[in-house]
Protein backbone atom coordinates (compact mmCIF):
# COMPACT_ATOMS: atom_id res chain seq x y z
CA UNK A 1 197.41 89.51 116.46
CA UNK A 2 197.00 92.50 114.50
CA UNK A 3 193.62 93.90 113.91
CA UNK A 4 193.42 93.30 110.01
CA UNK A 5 194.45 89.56 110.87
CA UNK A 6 191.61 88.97 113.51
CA UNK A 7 189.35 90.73 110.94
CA UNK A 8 190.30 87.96 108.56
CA UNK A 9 190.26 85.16 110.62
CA UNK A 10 186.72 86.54 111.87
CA UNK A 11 185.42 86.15 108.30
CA UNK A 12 186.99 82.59 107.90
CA UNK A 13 184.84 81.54 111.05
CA UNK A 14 182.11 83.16 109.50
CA UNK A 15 182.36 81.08 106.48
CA UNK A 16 183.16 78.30 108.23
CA UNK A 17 180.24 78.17 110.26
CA UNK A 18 177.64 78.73 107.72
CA UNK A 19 179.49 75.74 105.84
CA UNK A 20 177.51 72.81 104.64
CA UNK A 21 179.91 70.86 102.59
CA UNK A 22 183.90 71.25 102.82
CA UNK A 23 183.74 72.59 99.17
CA UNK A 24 181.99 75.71 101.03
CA UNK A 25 185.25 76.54 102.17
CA UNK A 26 186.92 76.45 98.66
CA UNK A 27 186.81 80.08 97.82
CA UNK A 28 189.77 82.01 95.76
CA UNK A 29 193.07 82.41 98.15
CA UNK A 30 191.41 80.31 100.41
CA UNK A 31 193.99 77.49 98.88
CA UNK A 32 191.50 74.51 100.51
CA UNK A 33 194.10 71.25 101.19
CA UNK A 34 193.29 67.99 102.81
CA UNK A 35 196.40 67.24 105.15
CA UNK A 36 198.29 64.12 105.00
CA UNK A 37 199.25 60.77 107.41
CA UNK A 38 197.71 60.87 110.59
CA UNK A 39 195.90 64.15 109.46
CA UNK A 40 194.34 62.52 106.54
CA UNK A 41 190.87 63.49 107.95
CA UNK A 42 191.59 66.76 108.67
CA UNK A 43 191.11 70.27 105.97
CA UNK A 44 193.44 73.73 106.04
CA UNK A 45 192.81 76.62 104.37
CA UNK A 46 195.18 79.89 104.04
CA UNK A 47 194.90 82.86 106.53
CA UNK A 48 197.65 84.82 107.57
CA UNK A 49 201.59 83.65 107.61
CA UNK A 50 201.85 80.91 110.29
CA UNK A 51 198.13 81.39 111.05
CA UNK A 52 196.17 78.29 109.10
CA UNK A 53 192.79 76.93 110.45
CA UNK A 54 192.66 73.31 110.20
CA UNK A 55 189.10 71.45 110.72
């Protein structure tokens, strides 16, 4: 991982953590989705190119 992504991802843990609500995590580019099927209870948001955080 390049140092500018773990930079990124470091913030998106930060923001994560201090979280209350899911709609914490809706922030602009952050492009919040609720995944589908046997994922239905599960959240992404957008990090890097084939690096999303799902929780």
């Amino acid at each position: 991982m390049q140092p500018k992504h773990a930079e990124k991802l470091l913030d998106i843990l930060d923001r994560l953590d201090a979280a209350i609500d899911i709609e914490d995590m809706r922030y602009p580019a952050s492009k919040l989705h609720q995944l589908k099927g046997n994922r239905k209870s599960e959240w992404s948001i957008f990090c890097i190119r084939k690096l999303a955080p799902y929780f």
